[in-house]
C-alpha atoms as a PDB file:
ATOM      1  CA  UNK A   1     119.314  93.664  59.299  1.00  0.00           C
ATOM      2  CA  UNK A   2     118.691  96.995  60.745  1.00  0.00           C
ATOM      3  CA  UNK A   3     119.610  98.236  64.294  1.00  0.00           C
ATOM      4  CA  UNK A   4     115.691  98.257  65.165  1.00  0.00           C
ATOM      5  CA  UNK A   5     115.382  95.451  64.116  1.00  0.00           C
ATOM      6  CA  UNK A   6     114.388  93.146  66.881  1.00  0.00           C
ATOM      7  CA  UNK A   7     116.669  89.649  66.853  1.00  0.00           C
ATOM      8  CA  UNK A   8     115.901  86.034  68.659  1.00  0.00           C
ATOM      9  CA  UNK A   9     119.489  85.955  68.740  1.00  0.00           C
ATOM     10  CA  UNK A  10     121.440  85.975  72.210  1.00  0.00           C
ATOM     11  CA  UNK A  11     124.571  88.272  70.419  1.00  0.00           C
ATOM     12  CA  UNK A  12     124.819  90.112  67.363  1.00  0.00           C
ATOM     13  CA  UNK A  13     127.798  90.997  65.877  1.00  0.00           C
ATOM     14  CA  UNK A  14     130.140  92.336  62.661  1.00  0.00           C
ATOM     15  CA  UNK A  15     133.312  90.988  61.351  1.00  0.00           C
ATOM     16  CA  UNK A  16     134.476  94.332  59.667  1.00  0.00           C
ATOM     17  CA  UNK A  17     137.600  92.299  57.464  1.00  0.00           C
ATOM     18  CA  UNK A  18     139.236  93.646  54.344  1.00  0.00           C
ATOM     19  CA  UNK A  19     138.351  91.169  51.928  1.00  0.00           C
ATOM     20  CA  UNK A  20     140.390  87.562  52.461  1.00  0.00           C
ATOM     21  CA  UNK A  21     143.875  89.325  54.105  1.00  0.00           C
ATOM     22  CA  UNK A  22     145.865  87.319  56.333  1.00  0.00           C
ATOM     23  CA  UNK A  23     144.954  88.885  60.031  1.00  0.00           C
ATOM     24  CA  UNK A  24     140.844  88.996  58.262  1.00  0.00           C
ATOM     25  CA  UNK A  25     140.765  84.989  57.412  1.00  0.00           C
ATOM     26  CA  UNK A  26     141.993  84.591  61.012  1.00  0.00           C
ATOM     27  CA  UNK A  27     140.034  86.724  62.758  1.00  0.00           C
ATOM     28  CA  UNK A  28     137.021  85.303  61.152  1.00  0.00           C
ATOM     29  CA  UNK A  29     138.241  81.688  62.091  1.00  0.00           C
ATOM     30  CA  UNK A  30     139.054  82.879  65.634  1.00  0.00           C
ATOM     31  CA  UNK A  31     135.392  84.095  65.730  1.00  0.00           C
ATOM     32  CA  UNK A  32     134.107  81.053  64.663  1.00  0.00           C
ATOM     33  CA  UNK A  33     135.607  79.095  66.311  1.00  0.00           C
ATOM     34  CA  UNK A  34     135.023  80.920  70.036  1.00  0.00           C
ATOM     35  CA  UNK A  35     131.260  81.497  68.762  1.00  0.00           C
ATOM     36  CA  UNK A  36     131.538  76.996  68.143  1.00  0.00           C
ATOM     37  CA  UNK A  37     132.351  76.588  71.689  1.00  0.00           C
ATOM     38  CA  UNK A  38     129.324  77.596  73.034  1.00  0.00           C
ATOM     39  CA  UNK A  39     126.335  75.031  71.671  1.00  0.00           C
ATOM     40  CA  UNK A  40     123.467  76.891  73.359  1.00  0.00           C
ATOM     41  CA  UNK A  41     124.786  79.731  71.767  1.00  0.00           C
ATOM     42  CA  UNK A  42     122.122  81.687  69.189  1.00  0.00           C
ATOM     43  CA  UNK A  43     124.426  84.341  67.476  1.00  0.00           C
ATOM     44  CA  UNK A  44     124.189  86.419  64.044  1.00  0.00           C
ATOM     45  CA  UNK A  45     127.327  87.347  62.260  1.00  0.00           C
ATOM     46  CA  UNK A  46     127.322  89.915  59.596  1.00  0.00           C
ATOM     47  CA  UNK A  47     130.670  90.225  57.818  1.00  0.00           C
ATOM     48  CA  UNK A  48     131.393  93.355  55.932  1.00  0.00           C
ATOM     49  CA  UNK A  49     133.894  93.984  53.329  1.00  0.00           C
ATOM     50  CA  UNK A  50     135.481  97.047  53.772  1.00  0.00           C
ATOM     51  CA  UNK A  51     136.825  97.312  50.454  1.00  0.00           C
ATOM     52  CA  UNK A  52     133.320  96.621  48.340  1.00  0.00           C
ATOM     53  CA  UNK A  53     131.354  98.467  50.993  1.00  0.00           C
ATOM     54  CA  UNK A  54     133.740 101.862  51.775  1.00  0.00           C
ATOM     55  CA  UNK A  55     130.741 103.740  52.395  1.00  0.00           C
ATOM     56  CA  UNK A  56     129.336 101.514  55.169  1.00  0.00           C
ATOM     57  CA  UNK A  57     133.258 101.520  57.182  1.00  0.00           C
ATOM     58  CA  UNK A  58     132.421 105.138  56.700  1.00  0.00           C
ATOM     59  CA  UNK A  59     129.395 105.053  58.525  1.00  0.00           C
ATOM     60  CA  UNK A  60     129.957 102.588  61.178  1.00  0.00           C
ATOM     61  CA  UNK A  61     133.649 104.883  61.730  1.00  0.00           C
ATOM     62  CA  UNK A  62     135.592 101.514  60.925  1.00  0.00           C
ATOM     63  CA  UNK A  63     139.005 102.584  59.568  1.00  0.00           C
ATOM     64  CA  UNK A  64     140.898  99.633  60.584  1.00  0.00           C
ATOM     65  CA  UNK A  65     140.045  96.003  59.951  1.00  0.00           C
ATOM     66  CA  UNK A  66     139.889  93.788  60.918  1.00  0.00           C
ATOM     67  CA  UNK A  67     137.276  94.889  63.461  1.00  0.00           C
ATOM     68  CA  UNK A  68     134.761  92.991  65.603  1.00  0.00           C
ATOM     69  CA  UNK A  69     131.800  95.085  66.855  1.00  0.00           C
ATOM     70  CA  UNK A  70     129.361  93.431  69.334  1.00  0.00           C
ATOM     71  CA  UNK A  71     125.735  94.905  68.451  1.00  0.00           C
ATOM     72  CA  UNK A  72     123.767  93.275  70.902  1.00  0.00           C
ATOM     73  CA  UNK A  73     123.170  93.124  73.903  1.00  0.00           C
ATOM     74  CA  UNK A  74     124.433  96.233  74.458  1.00  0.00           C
ATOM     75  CA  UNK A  75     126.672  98.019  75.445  1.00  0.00           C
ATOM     76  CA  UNK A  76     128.057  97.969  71.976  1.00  0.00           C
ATOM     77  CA  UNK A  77     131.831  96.701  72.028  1.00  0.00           C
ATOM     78  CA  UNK A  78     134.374  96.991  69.513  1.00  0.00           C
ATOM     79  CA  UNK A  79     137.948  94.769  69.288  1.00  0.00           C
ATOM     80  CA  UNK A  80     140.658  94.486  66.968  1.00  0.00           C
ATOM     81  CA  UNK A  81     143.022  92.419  64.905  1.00  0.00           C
ATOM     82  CA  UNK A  82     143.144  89.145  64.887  1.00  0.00           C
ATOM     83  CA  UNK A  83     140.916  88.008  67.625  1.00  0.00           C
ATOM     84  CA  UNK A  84     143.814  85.092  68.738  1.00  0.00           C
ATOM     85  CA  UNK A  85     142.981  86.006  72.082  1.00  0.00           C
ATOM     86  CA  UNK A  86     140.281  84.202  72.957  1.00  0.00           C
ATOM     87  CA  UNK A  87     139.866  84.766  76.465  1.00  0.00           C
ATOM     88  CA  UNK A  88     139.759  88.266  75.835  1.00  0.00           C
ATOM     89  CA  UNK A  89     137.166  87.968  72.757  1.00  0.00           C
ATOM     90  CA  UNK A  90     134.879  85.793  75.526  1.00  0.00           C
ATOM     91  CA  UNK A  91     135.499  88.876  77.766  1.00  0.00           C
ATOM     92  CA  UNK A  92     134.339  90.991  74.700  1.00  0.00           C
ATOM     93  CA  UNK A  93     131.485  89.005  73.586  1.00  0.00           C
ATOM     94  CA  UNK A  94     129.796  88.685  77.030  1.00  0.00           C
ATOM     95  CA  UNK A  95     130.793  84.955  77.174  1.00  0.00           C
ATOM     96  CA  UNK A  96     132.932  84.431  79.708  1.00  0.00           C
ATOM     97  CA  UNK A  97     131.054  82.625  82.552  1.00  0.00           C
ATOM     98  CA  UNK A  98     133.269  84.124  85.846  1.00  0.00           C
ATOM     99  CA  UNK A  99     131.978  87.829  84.353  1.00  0.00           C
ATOM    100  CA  UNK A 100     127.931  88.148  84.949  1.00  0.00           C
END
């Protein structure tokens, strides 16, 4: 999906991992499982492989996975590692409800 691409999805966002390393499984599951705790939530996750798709980390300046980038809405956002924080990923994300 391109960037102009218009999305019915409330967040769009990419799981930059480095194929199945320890801190990438986790972060995805992290994701997953903050992304599961919102029902009403319409989301699309693209996860890139750094390591089968160098040229795209190039061109999205991801050196460092793994990395979560929120697309949409914007303002783009960008966090790192393991995404165990969850509070802070919600912060991130545009989830959590005391932030409007």
């Amino acid at each position: 999906m391109s960037d102009s691409t218009k999305t019915a999805a409330d967040l769009h966002v990419r799981l930059y991992v480095a194929n199945d390393s320890p801190n990438s499984v986790a972060a995805l599951a992290n994701l997953r499982a903050t992304l599961g705790e919102r029902a009403d939530l319409c989301f699309d996750l693209e996860i890139i492989d750094i390591l089968q798709h160098p040229d795209r980390a190039l061109r999205d300046c991801v050196t460092l996975t793994p990395m979560l980038v929120k697309v949409w809405p914007t303002p783009e956002r960008r966090i790192l590692g393991s995404l165990k924080d969850r509070s802070m990923l919600r912060t991130v994300l545009g989830l959590d409800p005391r932030i409007s």
